[in-house]
N, C-alpha and C. Protein backbone atom coordinates (compact mmCIF):
# COMPACT_ATOMS: atom_id res chain seq x y z
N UNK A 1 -82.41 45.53 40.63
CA UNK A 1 -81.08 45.96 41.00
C UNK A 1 -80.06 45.30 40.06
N UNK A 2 -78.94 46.08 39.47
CA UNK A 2 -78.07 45.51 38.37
C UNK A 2 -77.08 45.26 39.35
N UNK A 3 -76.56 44.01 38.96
CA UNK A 3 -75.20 43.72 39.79
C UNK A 3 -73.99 44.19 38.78
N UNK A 4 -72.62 44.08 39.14
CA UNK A 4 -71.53 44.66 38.58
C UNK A 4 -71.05 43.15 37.78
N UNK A 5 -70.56 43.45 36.44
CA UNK A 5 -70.16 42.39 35.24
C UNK A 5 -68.97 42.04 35.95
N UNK A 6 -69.20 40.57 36.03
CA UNK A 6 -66.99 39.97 36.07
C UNK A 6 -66.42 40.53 35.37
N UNK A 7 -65.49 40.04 35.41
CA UNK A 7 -64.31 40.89 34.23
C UNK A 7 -64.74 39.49 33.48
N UNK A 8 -64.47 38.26 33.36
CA UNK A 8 -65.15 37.43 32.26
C UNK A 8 -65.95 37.71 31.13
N UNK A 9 -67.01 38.28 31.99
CA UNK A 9 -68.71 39.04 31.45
C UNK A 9 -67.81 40.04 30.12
N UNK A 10 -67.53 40.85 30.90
CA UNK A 10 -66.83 41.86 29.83
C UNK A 10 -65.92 41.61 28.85
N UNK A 11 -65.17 40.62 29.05
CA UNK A 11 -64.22 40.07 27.98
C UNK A 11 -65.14 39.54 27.29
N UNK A 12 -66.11 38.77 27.45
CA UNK A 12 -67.05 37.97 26.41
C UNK A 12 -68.29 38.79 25.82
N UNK A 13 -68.53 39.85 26.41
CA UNK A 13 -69.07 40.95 25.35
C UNK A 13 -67.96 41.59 24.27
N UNK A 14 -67.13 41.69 24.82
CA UNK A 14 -65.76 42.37 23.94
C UNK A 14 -65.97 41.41 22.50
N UNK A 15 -65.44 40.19 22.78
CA UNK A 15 -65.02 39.18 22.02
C UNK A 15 -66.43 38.61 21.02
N UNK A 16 -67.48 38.78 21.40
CA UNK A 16 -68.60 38.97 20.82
C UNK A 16 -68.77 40.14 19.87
N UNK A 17 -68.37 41.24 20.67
CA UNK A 17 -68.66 42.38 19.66
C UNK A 17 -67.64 42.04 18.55
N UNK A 18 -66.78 41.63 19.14
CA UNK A 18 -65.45 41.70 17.58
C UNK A 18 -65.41 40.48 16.70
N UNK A 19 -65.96 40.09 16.87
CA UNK A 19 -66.04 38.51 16.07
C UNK A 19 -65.81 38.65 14.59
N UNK A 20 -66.53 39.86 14.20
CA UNK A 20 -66.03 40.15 12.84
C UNK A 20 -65.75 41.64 12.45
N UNK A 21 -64.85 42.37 13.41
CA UNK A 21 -64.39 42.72 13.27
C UNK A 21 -64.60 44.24 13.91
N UNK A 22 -64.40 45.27 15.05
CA UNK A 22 -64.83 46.04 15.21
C UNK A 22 -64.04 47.33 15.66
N UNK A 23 -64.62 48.66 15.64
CA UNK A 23 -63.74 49.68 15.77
C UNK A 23 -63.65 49.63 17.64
N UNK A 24 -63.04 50.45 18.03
CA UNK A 24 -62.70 50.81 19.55
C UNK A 24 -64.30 51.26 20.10
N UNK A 25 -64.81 52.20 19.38
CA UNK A 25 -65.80 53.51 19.83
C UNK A 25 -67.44 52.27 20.06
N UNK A 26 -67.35 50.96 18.62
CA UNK A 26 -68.21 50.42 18.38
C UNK A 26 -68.39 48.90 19.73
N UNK A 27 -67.07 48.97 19.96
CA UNK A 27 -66.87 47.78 20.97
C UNK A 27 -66.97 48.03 22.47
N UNK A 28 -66.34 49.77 22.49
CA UNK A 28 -66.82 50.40 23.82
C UNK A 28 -68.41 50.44 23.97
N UNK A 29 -68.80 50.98 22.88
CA UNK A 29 -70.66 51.04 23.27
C UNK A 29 -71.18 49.99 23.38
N UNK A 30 -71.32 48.87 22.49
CA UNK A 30 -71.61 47.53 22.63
C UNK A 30 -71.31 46.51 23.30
N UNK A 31 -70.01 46.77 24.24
CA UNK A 31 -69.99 46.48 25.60
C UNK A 31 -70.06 46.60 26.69
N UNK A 32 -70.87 48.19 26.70
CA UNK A 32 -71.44 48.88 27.46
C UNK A 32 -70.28 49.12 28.39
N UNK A 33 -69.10 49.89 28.04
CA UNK A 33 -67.75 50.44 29.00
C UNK A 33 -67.37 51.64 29.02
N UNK A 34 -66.39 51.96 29.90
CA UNK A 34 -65.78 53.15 29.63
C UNK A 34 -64.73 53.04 28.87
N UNK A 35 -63.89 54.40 28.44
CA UNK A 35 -63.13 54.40 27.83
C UNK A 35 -62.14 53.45 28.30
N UNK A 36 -61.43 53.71 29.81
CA UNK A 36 -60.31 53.43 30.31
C UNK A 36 -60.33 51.65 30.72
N UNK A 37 -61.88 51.05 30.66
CA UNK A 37 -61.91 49.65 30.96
C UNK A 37 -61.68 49.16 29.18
N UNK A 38 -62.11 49.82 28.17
CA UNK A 38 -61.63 49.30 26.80
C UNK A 38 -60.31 49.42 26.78
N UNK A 39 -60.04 50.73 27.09
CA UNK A 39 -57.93 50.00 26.69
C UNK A 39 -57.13 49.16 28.13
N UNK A 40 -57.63 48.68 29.13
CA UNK A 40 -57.43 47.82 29.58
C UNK A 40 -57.65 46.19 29.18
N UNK A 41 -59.04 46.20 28.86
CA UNK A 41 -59.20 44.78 28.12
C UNK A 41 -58.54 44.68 27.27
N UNK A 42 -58.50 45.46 25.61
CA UNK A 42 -58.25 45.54 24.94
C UNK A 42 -56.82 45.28 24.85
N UNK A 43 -55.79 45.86 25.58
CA UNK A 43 -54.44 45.67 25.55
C UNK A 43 -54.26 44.11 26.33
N UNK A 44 -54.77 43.91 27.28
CA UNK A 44 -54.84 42.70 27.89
C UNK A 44 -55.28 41.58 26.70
N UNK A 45 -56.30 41.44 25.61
CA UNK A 45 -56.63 40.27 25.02
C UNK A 45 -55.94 40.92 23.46
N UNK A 46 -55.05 42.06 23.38
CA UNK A 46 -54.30 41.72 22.32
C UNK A 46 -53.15 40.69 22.62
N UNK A 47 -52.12 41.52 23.74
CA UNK A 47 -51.41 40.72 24.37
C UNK A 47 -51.41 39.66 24.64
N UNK A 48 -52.33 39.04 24.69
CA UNK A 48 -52.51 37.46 25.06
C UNK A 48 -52.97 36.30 23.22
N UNK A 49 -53.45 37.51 22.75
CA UNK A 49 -53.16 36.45 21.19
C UNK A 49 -55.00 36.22 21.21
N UNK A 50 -55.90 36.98 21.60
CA UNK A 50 -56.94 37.17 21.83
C UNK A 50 -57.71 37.64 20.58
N UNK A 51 -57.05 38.61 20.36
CA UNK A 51 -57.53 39.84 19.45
C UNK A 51 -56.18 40.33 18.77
N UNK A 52 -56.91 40.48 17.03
CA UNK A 52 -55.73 41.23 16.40
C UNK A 52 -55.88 42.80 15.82
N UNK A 53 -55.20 43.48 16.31
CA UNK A 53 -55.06 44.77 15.70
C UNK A 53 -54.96 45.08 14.34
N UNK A 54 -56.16 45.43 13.07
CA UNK A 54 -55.69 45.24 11.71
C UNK A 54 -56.15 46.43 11.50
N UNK A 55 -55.15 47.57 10.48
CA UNK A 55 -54.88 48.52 9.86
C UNK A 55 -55.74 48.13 8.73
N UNK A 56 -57.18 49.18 8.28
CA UNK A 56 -57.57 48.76 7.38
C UNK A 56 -57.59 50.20 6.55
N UNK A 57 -57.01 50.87 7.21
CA UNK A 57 -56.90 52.36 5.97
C UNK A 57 -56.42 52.97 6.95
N UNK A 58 -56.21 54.64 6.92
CA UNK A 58 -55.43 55.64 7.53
C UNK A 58 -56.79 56.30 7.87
N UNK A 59 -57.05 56.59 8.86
CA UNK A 59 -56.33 55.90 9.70
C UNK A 59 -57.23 55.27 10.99
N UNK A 60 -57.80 54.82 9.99
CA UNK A 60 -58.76 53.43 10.47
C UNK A 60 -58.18 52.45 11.11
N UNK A 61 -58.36 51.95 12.71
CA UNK A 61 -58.19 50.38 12.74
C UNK A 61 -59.32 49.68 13.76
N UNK A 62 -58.84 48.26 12.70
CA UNK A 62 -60.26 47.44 13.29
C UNK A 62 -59.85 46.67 14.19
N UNK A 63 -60.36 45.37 14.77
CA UNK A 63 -59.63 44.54 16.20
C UNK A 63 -61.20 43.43 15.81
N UNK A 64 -60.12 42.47 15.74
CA UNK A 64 -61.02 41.37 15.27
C UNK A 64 -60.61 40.27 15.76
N UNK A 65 -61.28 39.23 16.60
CA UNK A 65 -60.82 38.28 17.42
C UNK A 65 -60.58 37.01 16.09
N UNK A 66 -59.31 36.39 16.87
CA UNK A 66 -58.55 35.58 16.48
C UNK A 66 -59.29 34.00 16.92
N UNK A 67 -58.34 32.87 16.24
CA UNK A 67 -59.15 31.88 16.37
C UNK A 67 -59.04 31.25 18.15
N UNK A 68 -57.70 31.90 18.51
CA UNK A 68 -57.35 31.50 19.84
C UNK A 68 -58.65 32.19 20.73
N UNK A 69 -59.33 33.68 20.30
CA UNK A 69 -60.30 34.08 20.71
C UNK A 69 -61.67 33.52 20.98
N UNK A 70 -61.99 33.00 19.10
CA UNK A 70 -63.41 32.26 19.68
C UNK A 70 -63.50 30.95 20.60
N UNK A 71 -61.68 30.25 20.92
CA UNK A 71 -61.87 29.31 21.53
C UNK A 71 -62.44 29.48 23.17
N UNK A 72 -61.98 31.02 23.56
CA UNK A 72 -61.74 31.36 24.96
C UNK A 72 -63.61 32.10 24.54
N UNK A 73 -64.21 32.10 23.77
CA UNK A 73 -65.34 33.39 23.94
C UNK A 73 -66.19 31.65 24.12
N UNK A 74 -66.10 30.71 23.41
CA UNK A 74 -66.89 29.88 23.61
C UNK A 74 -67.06 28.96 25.00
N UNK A 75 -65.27 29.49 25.38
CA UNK A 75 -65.32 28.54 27.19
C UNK A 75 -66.56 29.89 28.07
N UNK A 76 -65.84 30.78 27.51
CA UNK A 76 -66.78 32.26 28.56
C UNK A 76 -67.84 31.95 28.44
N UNK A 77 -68.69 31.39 27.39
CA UNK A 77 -70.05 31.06 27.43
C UNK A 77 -70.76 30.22 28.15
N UNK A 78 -69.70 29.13 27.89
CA UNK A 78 -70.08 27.72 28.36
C UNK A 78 -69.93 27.88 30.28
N UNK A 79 -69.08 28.38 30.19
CA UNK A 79 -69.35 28.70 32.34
C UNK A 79 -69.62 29.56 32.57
N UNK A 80 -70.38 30.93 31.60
CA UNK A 80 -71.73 31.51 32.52
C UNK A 80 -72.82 30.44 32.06
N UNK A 81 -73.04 29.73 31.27
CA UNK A 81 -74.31 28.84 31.15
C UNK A 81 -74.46 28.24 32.29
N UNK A 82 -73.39 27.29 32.42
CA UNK A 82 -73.16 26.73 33.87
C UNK A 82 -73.73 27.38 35.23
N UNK A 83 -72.45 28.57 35.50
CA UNK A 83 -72.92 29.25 36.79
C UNK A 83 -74.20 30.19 36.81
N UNK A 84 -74.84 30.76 35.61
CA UNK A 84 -76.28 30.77 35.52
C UNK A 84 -77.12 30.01 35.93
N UNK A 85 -77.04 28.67 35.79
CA UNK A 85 -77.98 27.30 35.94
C UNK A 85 -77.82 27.12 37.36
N UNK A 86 -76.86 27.24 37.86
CA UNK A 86 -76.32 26.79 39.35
C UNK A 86 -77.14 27.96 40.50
N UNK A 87 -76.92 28.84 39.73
CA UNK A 87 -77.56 30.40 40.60
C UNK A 87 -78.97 30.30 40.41
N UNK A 88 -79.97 29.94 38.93
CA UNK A 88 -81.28 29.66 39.45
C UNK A 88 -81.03 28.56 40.08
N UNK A 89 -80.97 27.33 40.30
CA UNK A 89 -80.81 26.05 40.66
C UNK A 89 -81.22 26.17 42.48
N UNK A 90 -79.99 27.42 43.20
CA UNK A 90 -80.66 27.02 44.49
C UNK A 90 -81.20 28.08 45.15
């Protein structure tokens, strides 16, 4: 039985997929979403200084997490490691 992703879960697939750099279509599939939960995150971790929106031709754009990003993709890691360990644990 699959349980339903935090919203955490999903920001840290996001921020994974974009690490170096990714389109909308490539970050929706590889984070396994719908359309309407990508431009929710997406506007949510531009807005926040997460992720930057870069124009790399016409009319191409890419979204590539920032350094403020890998700081927050590496906490997302570090407390599902945690609450992973805790959930086998009892």
């Amino acid at each position: 039985m699959h349980r339903r992703r935090s919203n955490i879960e999903i920001i840290g697939d996001m921020l994974r997929v974009g690490a170096n750099g990714a389109g909308k279509t490539e970050i929706m599939y590889s984070a396994n979403m719908s359309y309407s939960q990508l431009q929710k995150y997406l506007s949510l971790l531009i807005s926040q200084g997460f992720v930057d929106r870069l124009e790399v031709g016409n009319p191409v754009v890419t979204y590539r997490v920032t350094a403020r990003g890998s700081t927050l993709l590496k906490s997302i890691d570090t407390i599902l490691e945690v609450l992973e360990f805790s959930d086998n644990g009892s």
